[in-house]
C-alpha atoms as a PDB file:
ATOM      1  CA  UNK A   1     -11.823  -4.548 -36.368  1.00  0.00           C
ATOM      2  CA  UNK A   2     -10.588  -1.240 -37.309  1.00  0.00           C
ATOM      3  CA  UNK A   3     -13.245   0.743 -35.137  1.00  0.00           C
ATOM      4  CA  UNK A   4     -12.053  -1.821 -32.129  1.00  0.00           C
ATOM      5  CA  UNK A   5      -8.662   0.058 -32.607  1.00  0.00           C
ATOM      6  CA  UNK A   6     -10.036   3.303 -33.070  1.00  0.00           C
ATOM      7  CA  UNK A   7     -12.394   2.827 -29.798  1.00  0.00           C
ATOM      8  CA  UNK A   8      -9.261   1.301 -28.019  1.00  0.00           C
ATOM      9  CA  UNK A   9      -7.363   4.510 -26.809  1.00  0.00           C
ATOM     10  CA  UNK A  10     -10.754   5.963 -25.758  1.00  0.00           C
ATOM     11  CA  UNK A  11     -11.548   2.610 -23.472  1.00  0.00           C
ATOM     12  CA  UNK A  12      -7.963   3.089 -22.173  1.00  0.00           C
ATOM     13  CA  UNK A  13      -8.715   6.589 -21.284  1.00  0.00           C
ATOM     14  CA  UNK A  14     -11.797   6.056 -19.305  1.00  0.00           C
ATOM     15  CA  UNK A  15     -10.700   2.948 -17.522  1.00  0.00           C
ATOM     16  CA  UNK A  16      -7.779   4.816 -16.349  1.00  0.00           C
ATOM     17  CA  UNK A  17      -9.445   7.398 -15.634  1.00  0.00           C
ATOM     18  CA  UNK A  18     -11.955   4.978 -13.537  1.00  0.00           C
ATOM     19  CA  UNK A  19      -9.401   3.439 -11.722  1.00  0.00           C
ATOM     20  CA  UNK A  20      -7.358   6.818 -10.732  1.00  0.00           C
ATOM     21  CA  UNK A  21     -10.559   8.281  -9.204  1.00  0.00           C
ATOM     22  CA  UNK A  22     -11.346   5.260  -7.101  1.00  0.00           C
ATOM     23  CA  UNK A  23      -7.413   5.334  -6.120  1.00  0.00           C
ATOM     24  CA  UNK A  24      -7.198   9.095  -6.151  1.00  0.00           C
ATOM     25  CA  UNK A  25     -10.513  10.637  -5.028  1.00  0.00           C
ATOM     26  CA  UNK A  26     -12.235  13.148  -6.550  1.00  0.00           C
ATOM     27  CA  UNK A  27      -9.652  15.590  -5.974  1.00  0.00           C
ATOM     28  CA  UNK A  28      -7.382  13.298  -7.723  1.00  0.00           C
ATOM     29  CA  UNK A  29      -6.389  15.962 -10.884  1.00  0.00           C
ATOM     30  CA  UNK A  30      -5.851  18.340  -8.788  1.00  0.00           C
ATOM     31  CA  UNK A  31      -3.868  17.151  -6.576  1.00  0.00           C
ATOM     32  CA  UNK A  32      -1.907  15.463  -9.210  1.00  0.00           C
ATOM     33  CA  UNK A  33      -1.003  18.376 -10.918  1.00  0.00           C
ATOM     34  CA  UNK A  34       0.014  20.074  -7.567  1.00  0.00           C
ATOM     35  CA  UNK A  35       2.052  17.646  -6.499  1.00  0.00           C
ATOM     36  CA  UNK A  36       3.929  17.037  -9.628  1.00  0.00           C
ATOM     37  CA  UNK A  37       3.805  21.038 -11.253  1.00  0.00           C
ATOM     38  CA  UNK A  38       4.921  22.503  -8.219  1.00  0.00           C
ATOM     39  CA  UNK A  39       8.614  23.612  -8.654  1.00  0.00           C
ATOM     40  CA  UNK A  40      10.661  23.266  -5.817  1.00  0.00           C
ATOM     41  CA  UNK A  41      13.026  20.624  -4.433  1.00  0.00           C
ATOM     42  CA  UNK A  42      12.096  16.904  -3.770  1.00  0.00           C
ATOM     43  CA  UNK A  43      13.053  14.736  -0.925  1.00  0.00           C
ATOM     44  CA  UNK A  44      13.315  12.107  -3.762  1.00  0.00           C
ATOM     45  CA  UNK A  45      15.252  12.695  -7.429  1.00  0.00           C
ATOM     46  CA  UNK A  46      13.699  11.179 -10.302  1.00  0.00           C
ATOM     47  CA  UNK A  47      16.189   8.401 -10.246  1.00  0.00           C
ATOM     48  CA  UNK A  48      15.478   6.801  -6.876  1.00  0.00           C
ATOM     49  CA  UNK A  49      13.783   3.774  -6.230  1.00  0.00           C
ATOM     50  CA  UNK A  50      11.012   5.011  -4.378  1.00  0.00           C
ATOM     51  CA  UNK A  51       9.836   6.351  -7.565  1.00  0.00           C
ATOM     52  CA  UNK A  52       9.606   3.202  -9.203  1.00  0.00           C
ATOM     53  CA  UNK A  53       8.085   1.459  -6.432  1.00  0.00           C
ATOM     54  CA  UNK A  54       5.550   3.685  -5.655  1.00  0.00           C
ATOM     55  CA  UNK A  55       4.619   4.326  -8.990  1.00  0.00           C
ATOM     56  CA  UNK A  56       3.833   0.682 -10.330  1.00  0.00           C
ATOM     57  CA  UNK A  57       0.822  -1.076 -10.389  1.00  0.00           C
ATOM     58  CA  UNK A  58       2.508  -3.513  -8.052  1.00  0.00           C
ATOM     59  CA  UNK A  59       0.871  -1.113  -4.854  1.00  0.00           C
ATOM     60  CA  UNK A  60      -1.973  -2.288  -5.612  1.00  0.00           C
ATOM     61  CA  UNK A  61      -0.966  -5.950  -4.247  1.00  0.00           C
ATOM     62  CA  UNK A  62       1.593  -4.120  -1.617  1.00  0.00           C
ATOM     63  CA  UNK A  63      -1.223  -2.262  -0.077  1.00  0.00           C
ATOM     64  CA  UNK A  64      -3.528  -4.755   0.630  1.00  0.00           C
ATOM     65  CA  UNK A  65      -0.728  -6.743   1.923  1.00  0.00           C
ATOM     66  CA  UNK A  66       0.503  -4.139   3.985  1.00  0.00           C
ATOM     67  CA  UNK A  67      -3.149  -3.656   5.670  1.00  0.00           C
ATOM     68  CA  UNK A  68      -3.189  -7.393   6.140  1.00  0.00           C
ATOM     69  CA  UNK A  69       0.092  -7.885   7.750  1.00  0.00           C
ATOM     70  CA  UNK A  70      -0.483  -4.419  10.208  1.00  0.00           C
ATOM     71  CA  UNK A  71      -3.462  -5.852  11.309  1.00  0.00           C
ATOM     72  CA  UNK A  72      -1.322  -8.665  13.258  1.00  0.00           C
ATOM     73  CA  UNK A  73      -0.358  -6.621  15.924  1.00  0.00           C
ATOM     74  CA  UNK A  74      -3.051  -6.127  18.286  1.00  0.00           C
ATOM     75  CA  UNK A  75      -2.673  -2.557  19.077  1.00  0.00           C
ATOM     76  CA  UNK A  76      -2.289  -1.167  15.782  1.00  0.00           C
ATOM     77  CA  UNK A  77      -5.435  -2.945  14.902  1.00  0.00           C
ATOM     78  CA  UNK A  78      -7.247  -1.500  17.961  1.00  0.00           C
ATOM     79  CA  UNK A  79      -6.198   1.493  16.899  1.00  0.00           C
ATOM     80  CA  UNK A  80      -7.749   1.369  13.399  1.00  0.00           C
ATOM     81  CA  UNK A  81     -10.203  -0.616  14.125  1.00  0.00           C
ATOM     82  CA  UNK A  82     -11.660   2.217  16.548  1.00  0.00           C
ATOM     83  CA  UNK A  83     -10.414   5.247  14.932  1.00  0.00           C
ATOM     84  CA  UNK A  84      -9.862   4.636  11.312  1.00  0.00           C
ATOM     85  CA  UNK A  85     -13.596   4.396   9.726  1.00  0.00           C
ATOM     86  CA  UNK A  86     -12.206   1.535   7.507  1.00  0.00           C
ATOM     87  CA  UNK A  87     -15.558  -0.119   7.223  1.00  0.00           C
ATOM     88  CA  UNK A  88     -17.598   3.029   6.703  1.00  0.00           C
ATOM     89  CA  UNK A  89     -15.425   5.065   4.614  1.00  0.00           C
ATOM     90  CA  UNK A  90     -12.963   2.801   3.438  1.00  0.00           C
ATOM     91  CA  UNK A  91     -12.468   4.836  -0.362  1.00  0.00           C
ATOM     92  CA  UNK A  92     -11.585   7.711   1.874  1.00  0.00           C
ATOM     93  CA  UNK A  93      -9.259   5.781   3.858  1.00  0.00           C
ATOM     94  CA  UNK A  94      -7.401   4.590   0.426  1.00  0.00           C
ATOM     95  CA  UNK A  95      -7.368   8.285  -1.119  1.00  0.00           C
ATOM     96  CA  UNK A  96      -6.300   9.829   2.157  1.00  0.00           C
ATOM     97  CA  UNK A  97      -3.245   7.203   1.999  1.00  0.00           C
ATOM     98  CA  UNK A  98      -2.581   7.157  -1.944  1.00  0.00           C
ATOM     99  CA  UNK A  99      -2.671  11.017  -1.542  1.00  0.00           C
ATOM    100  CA  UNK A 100      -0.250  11.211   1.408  1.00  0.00           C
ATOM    101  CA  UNK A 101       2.100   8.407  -0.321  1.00  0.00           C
ATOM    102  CA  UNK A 102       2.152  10.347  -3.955  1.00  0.00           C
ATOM    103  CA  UNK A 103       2.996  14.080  -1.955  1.00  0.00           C
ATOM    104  CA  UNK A 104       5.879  12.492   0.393  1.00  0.00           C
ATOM    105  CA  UNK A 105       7.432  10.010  -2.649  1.00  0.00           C
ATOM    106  CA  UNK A 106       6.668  13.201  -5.970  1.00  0.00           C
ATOM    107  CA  UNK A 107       5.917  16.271  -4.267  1.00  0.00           C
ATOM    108  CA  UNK A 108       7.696  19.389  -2.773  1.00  0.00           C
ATOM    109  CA  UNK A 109       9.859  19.453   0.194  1.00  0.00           C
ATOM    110  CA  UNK A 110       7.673  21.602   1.773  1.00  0.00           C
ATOM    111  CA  UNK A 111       4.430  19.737   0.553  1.00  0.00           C
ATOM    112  CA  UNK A 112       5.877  16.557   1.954  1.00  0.00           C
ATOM    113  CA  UNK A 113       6.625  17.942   5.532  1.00  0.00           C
ATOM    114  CA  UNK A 114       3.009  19.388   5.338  1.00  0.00           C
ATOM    115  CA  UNK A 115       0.990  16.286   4.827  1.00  0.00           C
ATOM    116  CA  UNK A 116       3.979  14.707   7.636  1.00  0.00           C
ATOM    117  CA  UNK A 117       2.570  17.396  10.152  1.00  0.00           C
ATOM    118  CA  UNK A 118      -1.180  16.555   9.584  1.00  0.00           C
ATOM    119  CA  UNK A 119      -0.559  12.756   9.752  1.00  0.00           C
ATOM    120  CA  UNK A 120       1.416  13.213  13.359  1.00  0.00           C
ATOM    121  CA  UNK A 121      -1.678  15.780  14.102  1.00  0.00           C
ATOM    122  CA  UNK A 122      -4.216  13.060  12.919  1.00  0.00           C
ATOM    123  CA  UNK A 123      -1.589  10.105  15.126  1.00  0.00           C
ATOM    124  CA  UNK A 124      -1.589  12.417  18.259  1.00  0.00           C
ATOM    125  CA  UNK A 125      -5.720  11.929  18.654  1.00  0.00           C
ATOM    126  CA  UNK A 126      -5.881   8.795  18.782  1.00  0.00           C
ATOM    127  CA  UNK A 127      -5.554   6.206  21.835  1.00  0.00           C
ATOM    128  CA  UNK A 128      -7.701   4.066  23.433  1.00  0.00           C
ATOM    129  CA  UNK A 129      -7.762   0.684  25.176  1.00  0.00           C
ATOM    130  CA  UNK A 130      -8.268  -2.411  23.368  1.00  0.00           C
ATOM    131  CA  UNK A 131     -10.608  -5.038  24.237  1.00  0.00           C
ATOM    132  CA  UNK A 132      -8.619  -6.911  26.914  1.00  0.00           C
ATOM    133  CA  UNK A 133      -7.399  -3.481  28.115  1.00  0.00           C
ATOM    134  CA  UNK A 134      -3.900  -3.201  26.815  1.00  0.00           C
ATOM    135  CA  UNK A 135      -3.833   1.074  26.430  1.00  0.00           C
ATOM    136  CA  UNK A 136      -2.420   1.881  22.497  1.00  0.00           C
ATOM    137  CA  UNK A 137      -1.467   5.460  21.242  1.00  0.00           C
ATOM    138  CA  UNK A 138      -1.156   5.817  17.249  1.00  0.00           C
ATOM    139  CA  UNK A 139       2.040   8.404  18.445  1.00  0.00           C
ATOM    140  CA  UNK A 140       3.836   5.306  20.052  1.00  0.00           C
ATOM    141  CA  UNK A 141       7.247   5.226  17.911  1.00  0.00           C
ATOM    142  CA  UNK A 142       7.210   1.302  18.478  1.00  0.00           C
ATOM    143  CA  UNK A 143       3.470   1.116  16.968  1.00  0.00           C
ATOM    144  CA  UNK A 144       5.109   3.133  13.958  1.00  0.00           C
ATOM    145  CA  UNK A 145       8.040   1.222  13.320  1.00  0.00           C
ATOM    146  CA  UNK A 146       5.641  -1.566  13.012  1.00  0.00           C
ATOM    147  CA  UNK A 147       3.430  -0.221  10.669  1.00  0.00           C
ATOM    148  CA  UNK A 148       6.312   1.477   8.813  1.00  0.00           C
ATOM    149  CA  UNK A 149       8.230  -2.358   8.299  1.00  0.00           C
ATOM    150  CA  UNK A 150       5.354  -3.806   7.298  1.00  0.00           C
ATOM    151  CA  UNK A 151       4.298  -0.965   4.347  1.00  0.00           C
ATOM    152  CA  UNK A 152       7.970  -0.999   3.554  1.00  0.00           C
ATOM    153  CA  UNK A 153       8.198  -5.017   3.433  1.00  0.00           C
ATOM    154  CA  UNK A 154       4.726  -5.732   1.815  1.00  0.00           C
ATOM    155  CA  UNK A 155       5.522  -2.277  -1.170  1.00  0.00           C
ATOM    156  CA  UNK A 156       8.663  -4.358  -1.751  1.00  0.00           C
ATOM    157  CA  UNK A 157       7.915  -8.081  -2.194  1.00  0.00           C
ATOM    158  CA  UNK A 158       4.979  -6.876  -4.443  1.00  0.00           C
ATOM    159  CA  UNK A 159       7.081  -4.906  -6.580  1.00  0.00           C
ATOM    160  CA  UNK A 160       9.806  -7.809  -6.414  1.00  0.00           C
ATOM    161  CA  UNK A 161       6.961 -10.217  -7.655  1.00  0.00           C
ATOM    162  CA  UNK A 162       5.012  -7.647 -10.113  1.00  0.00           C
ATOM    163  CA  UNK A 163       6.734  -4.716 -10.465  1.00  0.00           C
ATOM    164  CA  UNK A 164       7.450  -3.890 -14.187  1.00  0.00           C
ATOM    165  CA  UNK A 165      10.983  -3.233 -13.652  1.00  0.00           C
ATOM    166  CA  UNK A 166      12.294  -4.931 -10.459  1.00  0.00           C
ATOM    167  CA  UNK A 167      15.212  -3.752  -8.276  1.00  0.00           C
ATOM    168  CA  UNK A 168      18.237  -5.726  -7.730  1.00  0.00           C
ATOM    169  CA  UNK A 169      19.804  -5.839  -4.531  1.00  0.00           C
ATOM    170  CA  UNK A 170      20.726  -2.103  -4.081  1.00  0.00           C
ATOM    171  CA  UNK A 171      18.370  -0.982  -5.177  1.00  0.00           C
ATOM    172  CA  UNK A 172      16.410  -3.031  -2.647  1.00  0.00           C
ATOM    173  CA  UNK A 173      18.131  -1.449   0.174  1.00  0.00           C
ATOM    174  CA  UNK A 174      18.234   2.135  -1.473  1.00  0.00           C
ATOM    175  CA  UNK A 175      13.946   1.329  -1.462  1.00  0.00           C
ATOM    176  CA  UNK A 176      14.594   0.974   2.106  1.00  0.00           C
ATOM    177  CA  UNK A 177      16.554   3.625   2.906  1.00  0.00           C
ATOM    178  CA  UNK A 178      14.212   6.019   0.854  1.00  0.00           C
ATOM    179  CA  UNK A 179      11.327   4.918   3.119  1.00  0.00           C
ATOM    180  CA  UNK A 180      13.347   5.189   6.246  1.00  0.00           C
ATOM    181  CA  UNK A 181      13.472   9.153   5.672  1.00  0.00           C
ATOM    182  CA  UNK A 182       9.413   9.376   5.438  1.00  0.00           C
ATOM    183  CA  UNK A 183       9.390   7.141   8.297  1.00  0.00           C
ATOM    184  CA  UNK A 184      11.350   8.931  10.166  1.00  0.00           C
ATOM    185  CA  UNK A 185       9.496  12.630   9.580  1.00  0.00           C
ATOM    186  CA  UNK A 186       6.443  10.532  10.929  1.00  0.00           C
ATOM    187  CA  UNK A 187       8.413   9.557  14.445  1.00  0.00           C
ATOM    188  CA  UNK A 188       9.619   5.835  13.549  1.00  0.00           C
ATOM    189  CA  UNK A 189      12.838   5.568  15.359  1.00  0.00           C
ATOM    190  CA  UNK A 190      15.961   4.815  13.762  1.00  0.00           C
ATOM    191  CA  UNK A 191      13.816   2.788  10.709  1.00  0.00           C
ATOM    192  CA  UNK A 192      15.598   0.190   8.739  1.00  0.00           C
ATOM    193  CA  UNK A 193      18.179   1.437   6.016  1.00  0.00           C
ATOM    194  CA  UNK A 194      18.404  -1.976   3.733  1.00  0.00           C
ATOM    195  CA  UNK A 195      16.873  -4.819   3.525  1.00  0.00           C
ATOM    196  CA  UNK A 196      18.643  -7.130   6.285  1.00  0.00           C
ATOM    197  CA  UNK A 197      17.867  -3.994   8.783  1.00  0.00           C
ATOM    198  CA  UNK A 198      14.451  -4.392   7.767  1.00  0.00           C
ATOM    199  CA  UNK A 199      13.957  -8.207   7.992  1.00  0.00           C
ATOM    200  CA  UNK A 200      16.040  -7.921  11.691  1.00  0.00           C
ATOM    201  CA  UNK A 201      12.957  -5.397  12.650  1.00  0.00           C
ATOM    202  CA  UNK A 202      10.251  -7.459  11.292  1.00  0.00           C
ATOM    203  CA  UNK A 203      11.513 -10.420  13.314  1.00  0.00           C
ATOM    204  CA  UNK A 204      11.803  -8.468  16.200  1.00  0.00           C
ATOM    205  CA  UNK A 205       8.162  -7.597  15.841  1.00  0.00           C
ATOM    206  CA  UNK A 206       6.949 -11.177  15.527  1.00  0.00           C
ATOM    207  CA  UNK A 207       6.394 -12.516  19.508  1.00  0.00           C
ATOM    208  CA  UNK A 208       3.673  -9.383  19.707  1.00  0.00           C
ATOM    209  CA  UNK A 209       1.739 -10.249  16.775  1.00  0.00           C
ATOM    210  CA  UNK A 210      -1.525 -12.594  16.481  1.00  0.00           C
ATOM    211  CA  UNK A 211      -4.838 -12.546  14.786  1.00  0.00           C
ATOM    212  CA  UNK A 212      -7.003 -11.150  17.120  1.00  0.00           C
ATOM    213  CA  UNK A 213     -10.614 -11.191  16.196  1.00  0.00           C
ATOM    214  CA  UNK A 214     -10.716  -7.556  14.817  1.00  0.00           C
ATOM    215  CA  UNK A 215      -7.209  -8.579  12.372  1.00  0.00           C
ATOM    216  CA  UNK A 216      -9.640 -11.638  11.085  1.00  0.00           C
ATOM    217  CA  UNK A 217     -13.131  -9.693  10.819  1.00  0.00           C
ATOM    218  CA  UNK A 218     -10.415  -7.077   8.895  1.00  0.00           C
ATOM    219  CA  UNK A 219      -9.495  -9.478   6.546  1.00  0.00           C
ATOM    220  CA  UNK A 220     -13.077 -10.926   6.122  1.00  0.00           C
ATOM    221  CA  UNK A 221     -14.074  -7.647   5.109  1.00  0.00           C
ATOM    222  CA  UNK A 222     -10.837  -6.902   3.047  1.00  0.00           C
ATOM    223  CA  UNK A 223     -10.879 -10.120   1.084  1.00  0.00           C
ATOM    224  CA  UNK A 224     -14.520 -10.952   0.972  1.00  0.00           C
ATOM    225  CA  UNK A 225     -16.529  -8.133   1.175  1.00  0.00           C
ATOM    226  CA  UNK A 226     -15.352  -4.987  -0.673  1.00  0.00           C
ATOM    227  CA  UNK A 227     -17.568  -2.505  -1.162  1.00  0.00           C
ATOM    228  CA  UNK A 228     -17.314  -2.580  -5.226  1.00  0.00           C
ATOM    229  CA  UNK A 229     -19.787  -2.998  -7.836  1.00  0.00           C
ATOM    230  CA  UNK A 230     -20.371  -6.496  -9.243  1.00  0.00           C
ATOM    231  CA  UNK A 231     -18.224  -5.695 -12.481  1.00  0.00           C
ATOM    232  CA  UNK A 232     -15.413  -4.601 -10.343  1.00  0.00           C
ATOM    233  CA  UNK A 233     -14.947  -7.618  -7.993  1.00  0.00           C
ATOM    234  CA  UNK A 234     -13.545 -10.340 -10.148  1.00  0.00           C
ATOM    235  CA  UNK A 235     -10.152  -8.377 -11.020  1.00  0.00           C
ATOM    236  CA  UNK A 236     -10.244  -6.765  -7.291  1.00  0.00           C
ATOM    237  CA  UNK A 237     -10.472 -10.942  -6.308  1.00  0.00           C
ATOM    238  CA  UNK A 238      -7.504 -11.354  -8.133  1.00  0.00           C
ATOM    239  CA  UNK A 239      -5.261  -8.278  -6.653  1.00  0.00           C
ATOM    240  CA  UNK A 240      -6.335  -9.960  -2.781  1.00  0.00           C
ATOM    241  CA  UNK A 241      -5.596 -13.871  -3.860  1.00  0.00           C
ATOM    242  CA  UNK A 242      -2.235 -12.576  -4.707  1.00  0.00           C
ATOM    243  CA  UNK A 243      -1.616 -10.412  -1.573  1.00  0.00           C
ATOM    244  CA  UNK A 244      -2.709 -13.731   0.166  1.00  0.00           C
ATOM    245  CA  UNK A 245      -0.217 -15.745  -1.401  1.00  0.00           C
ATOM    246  CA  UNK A 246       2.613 -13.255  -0.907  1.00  0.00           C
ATOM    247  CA  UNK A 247       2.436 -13.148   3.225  1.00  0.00           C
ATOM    248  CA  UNK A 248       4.353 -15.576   5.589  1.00  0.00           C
ATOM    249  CA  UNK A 249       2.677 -18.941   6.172  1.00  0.00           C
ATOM    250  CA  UNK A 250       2.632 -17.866   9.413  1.00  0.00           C
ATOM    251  CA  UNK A 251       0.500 -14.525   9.328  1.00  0.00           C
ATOM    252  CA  UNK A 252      -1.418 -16.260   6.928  1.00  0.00           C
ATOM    253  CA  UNK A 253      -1.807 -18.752   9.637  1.00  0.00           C
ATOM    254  CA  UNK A 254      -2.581 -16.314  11.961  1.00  0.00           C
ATOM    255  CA  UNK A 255      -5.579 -14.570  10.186  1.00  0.00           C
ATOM    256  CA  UNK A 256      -7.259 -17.866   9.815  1.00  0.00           C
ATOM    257  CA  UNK A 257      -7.008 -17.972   5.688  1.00  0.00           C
ATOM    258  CA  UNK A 258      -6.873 -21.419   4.288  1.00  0.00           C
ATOM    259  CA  UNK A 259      -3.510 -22.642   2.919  1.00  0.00           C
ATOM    260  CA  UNK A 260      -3.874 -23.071  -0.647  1.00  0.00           C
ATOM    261  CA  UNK A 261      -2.620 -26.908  -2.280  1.00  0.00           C
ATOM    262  CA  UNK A 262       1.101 -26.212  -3.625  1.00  0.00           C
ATOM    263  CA  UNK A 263      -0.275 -26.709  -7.345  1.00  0.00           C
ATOM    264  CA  UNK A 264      -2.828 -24.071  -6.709  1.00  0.00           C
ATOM    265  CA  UNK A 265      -0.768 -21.705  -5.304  1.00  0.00           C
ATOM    266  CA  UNK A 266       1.649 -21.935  -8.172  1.00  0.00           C
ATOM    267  CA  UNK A 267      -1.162 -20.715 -10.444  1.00  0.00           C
ATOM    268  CA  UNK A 268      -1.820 -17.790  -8.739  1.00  0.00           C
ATOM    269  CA  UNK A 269       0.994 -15.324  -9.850  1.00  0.00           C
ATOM    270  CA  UNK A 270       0.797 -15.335 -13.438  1.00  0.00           C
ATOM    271  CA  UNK A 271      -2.586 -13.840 -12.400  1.00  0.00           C
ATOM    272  CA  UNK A 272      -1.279 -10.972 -10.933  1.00  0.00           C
ATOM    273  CA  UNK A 273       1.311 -10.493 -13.453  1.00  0.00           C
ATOM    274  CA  UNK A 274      -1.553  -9.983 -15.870  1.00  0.00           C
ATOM    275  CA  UNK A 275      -3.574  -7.786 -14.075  1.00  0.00           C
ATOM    276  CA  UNK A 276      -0.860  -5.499 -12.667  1.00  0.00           C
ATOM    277  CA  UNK A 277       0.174  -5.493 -16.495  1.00  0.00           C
ATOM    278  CA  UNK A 278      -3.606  -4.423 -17.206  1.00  0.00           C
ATOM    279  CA  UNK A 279      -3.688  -1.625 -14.609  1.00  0.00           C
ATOM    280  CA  UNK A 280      -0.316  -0.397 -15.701  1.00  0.00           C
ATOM    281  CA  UNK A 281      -1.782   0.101 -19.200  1.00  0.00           C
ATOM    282  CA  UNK A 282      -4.789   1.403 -18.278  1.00  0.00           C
ATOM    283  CA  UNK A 283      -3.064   4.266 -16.214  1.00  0.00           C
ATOM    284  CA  UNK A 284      -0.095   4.879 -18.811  1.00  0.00           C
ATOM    285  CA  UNK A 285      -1.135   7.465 -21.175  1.00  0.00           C
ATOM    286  CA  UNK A 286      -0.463   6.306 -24.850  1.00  0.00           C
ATOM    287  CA  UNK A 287       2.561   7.894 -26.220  1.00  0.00           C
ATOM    288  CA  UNK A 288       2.264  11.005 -28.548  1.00  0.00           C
ATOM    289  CA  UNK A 289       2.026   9.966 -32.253  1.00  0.00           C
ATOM    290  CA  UNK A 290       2.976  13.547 -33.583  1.00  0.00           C
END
């Protein structure tokens, strides 16, 4: 027993460290330290809720939510489901976004407004058709206000459900009004600044959106077929059931994922409390005991 708690802090070191370079890329250390040892001002102080947000294990049920619910709307889809390398890269997808997410919510000023510019760079490339001809431009400031409510609604309700600490009601709609200023840098016209602005713009959204073939063979390949080792794919099952559970009936609906029993659905939280819990442990360094 006493060499289990000697071994412990080393296990918590290198399953952190696992997780963080999966989530981070290999750059991952040193782009933490630049983002975080770079003095300069901050578009965010250390006391808003962005911070918090961004920072929990939570994400890791708000992003695959968020990917899940963007994919409803047929021309975003087209868009990354032509442009994006999602199935083919899709690590280098989730570093390039984890990156871009850590620099705007912890880094610089000027660091944020950098990794802005390449994103509206990366945005102004790509446009195409989709497969019943409907033209789509990643640029299109109604395109990014979708994408932008559905990252900022999907962060949210997973850090409402799993968060360690979560907000109350301002600080839901300071959440919201934090996002609004990085989506706004990226081109999203006048984005939500609470929470009722941001359910008004989801429901304005929700006459365009269905699950086209591409949102469903997304979510097949989200949900079922990660490209993870064996080990990895239990916990990983657990992070998706929950982002399941946490979307609308109706996009749920819409994606063609079955409706779990009510007593079965119940169940399903406490898992994600535990392994949120687990991640945030994993990726907390153990306080100093000198």
């Amino acid at each position: 027993m006493t060499s289990f708690v000697r071994a412990l802090p080393h296990v918590r070191e290198r399953l952190g460290s696992a997780v963080f370079e999966r989530v981070a890329g290999p750059a991952g250390p040193e782009n933490r330290a630049r983002i975080h040892q770079t003095p300069g001002p901050r578009w965010f102080g250390p006391d808003r809720p962005i911070r918090r947000v961004h920072g929990d294990a939570s994400m890791f049920i708000g992003g695959l939510r968020a990917l899940l619910l963007q994919s409803l709307h047929p021309l975003a889809m087209a868009a990354v489901d032509a442009h994006s390398g999602y199935r083919g890269d899709p690590w280098g997808r989730l570093q390039r976004t984890s990156t871009f997410l850590a620099v705007t919510t912890y880094g610089t000023s000027e660091h944020a407004r950098q990794a802005v510019e390449r994103v509206r760079e990366v945005h102004s490339r790509v446009r195409g058709t989709t497969a019943s001809n409907e033209p789509y431009e990643a640029s299109d400031p109604h395109l990014l206000g979708w994408v932008h409510a559905a990252e900022a609604d999907s962060f949210l309700e997973a850090h409402q459900r799993f968060g360690a600490e979560p907000l109350d009601a301002e600080g839901c709609d300071a959440y919201v009004a934090d996002l609004a200023r990085v989506g706004e840098a990226l081109g999203v016209p006048d984005p939500p600044g609470n929470r009722e602005e941001l359910d008004e713009r989801l429901a304005r959204y929700r006459g365009e959106l269905r699950g086209t073939e591409e949102a469903r063979a997304a979510a097949r390949f989200i949900l079922l077929h990660p490209p993870l080792p064996w080990p990895a794919r239990a916990p990983y099952a657990v992070l998706a059931l929950n982002a399941v559970v946490s979307l609308p009936d109706w996009a749920q609906g819409s994606l063609g994922l079955p409706r779990l029993p009510g007593p079965v659905q119940a169940c399903v939280p406490p898992t994600g409390h535990a392994l949120t819990a687990a991640i945030r442990w994993v990726m907390t360094p153990p306080a100093s005991t000198a």
